[in-house]
PDB file of N, CA and C in Angstrom:
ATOM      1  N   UNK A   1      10.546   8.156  23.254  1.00  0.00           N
ATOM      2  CA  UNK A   1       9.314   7.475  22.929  1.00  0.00           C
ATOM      3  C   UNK A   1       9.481   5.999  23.308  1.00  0.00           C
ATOM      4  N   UNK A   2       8.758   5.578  23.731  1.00  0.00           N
ATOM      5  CA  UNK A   2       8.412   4.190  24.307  1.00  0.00           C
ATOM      6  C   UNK A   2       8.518   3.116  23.240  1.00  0.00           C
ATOM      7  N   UNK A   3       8.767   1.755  23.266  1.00  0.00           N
ATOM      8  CA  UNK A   3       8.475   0.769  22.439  1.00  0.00           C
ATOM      9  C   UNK A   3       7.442   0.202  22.367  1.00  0.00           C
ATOM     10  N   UNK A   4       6.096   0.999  23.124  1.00  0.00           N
ATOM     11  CA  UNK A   4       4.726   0.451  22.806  1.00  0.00           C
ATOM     12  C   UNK A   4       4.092   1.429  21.939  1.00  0.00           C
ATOM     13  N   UNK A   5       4.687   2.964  22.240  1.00  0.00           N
ATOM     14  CA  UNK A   5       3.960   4.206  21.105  1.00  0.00           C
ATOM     15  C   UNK A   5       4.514   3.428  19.483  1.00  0.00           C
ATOM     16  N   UNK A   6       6.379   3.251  19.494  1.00  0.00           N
ATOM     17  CA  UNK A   6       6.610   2.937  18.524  1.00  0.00           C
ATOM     18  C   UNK A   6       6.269   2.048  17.646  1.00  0.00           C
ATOM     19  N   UNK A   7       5.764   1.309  18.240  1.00  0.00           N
ATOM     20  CA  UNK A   7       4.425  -0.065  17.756  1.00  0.00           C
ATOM     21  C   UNK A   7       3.599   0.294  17.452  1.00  0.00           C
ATOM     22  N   UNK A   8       2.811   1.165  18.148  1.00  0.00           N
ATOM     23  CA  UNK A   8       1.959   1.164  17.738  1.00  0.00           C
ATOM     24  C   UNK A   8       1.011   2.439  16.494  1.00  0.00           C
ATOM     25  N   UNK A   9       2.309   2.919  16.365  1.00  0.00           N
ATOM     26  CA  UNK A   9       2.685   4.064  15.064  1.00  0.00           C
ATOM     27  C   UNK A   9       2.590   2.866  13.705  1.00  0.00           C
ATOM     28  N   UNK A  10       4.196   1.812  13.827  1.00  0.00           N
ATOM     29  CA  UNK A  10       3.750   1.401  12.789  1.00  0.00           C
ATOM     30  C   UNK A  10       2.636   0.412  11.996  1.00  0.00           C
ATOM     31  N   UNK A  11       2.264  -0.364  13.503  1.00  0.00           N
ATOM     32  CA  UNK A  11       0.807  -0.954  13.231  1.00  0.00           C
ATOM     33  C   UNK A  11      -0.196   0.391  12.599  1.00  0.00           C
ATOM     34  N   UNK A  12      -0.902   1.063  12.663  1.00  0.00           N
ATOM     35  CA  UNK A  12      -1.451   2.269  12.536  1.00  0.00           C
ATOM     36  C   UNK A  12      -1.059   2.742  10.940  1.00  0.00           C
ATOM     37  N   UNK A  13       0.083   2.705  11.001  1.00  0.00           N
ATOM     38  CA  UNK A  13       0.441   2.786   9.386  1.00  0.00           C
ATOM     39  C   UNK A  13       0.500   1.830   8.428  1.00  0.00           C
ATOM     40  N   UNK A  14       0.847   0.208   8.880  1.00  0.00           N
ATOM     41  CA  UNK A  14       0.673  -0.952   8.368  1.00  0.00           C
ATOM     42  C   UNK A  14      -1.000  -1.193   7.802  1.00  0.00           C
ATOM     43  N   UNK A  15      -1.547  -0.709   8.729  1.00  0.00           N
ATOM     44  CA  UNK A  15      -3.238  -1.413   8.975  1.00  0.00           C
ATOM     45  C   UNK A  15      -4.111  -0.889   8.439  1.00  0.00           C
ATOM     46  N   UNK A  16      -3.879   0.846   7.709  1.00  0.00           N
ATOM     47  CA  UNK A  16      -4.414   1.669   7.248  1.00  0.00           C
ATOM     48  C   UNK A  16      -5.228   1.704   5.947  1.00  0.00           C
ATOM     49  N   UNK A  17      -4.055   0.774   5.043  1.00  0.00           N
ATOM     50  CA  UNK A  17      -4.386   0.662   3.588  1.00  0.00           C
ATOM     51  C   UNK A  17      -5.966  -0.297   4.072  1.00  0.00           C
ATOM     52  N   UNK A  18      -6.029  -1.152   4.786  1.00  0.00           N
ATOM     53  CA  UNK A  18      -6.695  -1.883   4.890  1.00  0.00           C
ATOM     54  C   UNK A  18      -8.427  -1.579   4.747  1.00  0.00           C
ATOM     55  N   UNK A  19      -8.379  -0.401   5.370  1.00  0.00           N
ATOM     56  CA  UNK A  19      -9.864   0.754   5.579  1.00  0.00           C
ATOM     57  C   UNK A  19      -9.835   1.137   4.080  1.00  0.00           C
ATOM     58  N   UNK A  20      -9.048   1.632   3.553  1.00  0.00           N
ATOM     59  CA  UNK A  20      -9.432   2.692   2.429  1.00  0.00           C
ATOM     60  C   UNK A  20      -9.480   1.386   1.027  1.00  0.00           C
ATOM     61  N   UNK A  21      -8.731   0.411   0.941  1.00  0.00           N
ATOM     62  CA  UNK A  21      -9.109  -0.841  -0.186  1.00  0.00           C
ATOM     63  C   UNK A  21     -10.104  -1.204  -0.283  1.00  0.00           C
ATOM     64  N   UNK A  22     -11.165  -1.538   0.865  1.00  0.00           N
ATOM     65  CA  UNK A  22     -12.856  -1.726   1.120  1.00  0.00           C
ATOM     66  C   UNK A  22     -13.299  -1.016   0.475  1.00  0.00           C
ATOM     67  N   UNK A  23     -13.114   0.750   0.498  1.00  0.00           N
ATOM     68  CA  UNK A  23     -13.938   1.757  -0.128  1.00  0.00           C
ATOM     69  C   UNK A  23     -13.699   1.533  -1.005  1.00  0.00           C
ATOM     70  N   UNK A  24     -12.323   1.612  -1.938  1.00  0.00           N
ATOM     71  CA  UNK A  24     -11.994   2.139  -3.054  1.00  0.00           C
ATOM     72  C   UNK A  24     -12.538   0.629  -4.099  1.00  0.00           C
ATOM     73  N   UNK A  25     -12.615  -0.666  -3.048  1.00  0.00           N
ATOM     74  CA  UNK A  25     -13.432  -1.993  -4.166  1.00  0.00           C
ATOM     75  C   UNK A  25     -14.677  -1.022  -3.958  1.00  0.00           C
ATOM     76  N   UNK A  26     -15.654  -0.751  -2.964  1.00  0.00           N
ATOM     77  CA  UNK A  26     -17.010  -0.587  -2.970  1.00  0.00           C
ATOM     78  C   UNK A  26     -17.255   0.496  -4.438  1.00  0.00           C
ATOM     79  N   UNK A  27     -16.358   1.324  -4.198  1.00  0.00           N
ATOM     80  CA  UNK A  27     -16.602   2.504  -4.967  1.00  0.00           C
ATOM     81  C   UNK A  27     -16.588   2.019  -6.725  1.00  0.00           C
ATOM     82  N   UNK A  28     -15.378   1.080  -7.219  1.00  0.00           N
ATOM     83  CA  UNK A  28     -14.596   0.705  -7.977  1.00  0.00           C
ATOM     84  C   UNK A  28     -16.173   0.066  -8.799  1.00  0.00           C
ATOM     85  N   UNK A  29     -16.682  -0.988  -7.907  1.00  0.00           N
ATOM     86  CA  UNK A  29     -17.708  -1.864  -8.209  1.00  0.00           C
ATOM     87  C   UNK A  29     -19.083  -1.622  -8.205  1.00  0.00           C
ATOM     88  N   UNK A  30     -19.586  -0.546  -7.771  1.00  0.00           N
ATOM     89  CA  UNK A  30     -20.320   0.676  -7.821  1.00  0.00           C
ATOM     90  C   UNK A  30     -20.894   1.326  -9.190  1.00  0.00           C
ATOM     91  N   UNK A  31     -19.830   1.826  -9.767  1.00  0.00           N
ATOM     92  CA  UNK A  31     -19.182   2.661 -10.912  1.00  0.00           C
ATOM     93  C   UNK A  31     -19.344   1.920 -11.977  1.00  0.00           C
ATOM     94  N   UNK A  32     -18.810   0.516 -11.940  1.00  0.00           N
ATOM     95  CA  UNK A  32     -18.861   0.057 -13.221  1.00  0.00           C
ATOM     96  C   UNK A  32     -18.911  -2.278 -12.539  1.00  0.00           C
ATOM     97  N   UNK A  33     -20.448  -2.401 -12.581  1.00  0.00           N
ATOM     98  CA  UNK A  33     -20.669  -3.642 -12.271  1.00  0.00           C
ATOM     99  C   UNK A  33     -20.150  -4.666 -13.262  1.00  0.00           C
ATOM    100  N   UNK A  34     -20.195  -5.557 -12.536  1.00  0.00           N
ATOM    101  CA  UNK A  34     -19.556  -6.853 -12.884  1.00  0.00           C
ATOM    102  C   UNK A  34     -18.139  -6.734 -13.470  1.00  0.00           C
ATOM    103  N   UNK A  35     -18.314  -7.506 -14.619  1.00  0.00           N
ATOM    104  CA  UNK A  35     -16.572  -7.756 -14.761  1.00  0.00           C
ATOM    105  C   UNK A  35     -15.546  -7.001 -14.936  1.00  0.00           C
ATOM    106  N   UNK A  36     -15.756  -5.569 -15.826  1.00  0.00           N
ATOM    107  CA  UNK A  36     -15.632  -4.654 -15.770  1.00  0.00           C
ATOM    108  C   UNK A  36     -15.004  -3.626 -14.588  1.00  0.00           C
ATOM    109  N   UNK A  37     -15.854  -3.937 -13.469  1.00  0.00           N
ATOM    110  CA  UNK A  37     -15.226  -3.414 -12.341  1.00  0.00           C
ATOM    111  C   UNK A  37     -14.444  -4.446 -11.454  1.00  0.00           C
ATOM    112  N   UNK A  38     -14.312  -5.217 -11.916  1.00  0.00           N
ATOM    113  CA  UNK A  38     -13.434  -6.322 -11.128  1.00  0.00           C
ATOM    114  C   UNK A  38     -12.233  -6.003 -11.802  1.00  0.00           C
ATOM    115  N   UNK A  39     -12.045  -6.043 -13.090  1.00  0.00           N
ATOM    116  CA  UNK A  39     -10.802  -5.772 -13.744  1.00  0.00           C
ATOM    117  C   UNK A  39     -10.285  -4.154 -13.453  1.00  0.00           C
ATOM    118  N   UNK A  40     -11.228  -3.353 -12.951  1.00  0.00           N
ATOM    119  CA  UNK A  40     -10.819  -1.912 -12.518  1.00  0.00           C
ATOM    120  C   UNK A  40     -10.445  -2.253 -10.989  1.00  0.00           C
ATOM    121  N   UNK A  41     -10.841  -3.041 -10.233  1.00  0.00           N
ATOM    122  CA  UNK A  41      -9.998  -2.994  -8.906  1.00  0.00           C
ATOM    123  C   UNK A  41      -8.894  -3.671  -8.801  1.00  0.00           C
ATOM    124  N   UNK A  42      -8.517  -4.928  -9.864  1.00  0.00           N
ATOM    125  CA  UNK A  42      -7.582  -5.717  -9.943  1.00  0.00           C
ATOM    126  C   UNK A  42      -6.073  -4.252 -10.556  1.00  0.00           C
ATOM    127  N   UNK A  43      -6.857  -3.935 -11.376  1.00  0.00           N
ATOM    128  CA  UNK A  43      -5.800  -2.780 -12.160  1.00  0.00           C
ATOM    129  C   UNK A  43      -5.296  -2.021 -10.732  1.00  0.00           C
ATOM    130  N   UNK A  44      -6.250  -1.718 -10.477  1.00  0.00           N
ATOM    131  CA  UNK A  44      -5.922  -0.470  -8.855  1.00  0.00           C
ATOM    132  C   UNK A  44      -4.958  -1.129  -7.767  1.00  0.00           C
ATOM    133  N   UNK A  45      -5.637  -2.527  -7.450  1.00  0.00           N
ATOM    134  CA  UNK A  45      -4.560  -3.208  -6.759  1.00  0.00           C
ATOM    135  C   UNK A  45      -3.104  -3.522  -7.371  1.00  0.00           C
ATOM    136  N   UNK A  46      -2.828  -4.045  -8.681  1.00  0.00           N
ATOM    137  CA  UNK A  46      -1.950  -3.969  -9.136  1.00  0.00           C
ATOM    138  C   UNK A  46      -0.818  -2.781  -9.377  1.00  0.00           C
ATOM    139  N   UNK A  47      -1.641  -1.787  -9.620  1.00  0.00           N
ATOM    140  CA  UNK A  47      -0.437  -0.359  -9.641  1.00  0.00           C
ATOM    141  C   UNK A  47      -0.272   0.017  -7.768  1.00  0.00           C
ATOM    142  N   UNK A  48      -1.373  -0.561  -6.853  1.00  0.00           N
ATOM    143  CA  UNK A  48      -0.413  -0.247  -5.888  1.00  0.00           C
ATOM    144  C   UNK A  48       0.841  -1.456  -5.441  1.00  0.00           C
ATOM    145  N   UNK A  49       0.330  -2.188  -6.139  1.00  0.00           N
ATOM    146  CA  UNK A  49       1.671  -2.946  -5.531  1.00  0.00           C
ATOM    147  C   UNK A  49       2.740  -2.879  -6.514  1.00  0.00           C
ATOM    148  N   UNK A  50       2.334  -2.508  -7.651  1.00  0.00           N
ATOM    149  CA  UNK A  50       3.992  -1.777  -8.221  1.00  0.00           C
ATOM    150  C   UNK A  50       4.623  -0.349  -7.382  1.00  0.00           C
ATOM    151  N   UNK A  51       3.530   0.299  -7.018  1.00  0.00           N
ATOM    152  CA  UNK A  51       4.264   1.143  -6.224  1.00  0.00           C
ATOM    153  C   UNK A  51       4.587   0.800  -4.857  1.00  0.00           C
ATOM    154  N   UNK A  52       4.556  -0.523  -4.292  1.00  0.00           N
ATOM    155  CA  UNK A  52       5.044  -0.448  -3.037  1.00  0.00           C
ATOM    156  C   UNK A  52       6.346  -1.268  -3.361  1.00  0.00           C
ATOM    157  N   UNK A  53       6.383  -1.950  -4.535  1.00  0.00           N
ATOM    158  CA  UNK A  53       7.819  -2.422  -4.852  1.00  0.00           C
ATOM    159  C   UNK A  53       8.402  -1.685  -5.408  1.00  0.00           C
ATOM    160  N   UNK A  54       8.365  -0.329  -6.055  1.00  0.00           N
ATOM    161  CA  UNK A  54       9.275   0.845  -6.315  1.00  0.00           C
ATOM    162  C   UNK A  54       9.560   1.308  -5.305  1.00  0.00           C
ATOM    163  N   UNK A  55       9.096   1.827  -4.494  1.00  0.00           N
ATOM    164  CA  UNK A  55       9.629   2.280  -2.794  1.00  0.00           C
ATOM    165  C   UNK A  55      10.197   1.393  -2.242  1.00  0.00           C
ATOM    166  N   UNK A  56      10.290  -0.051  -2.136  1.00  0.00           N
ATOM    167  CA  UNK A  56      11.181  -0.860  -1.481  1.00  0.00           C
ATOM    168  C   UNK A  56      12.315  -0.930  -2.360  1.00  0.00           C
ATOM    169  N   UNK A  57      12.542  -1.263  -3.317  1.00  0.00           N
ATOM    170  CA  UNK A  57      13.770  -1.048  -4.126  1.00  0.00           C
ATOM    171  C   UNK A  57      14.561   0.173  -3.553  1.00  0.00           C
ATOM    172  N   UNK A  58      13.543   1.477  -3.839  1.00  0.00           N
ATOM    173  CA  UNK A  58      14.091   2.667  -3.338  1.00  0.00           C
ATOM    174  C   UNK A  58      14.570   2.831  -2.130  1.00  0.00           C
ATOM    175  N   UNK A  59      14.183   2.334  -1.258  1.00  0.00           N
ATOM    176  CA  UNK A  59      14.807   2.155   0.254  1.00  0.00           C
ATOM    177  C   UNK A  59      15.671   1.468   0.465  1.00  0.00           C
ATOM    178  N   UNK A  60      15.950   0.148  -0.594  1.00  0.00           N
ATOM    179  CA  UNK A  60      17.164  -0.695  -0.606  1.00  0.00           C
ATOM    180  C   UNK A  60      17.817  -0.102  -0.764  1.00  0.00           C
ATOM    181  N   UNK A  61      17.932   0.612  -1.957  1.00  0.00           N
ATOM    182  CA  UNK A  61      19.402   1.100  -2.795  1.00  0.00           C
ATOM    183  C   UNK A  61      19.493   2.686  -1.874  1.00  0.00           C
ATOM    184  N   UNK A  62      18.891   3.304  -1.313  1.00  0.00           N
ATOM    185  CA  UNK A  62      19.351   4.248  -0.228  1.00  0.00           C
ATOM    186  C   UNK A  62      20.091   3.654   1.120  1.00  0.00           C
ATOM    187  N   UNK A  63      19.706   2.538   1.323  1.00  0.00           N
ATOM    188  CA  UNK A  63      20.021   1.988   2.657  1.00  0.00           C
ATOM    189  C   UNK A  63      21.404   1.344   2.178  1.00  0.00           C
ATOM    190  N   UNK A  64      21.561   1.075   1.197  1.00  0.00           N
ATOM    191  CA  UNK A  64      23.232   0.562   1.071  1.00  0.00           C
ATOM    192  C   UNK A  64      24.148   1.507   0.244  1.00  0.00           C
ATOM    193  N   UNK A  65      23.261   2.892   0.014  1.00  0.00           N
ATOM    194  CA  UNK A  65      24.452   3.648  -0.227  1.00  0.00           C
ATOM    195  C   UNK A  65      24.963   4.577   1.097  1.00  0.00           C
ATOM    196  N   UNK A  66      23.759   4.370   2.253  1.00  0.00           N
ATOM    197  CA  UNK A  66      24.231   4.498   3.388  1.00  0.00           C
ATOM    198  C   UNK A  66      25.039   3.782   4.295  1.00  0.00           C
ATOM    199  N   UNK A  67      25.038   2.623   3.594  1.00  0.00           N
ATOM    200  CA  UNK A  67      26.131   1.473   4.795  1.00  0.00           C
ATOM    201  C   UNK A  67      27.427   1.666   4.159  1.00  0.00           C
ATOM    202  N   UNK A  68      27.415   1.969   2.286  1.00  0.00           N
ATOM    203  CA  UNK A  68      28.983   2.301   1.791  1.00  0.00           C
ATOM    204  C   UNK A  68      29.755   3.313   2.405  1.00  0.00           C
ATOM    205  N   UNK A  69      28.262   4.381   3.424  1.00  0.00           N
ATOM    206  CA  UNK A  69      29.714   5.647   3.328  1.00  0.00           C
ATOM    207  C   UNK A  69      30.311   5.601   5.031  1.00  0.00           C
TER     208      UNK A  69
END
């Protein structure tokens, strides 16, 4: 595979969240107006970025129990 497919895989996967956060505010704010739904997309954004810092942790501590062995 090329170093322009491989680019452009992880752009494609980088760029993705980007489409579906629009919906999921539209939807979020939709559902339940004003402040209410601001504090429901803030919540939503917040648990994903606890889960993208549980997976990076998780990839740390795999990646250096792979450099120990």
């Amino acid at each position: 595979m090329s170093e322009k497919h491989k680019l452009d895989r992880v752009m494609f996967i980088g760029y993705t969240p980007d489409v579906f956060v629009a919906l999921a505010a539209g939807w979020l704010l939709d559902r339940s107006p004003g402040v209410p739904g601001h504090q429901h997309f803030f919540l939503f954004l917040s648990a994903f970025a606890v889960i993208g810092l549980l997976a990076s942790l998780l990839f740390r501590i795999t990646l250096l129990r792979v450099s120990k062995t």
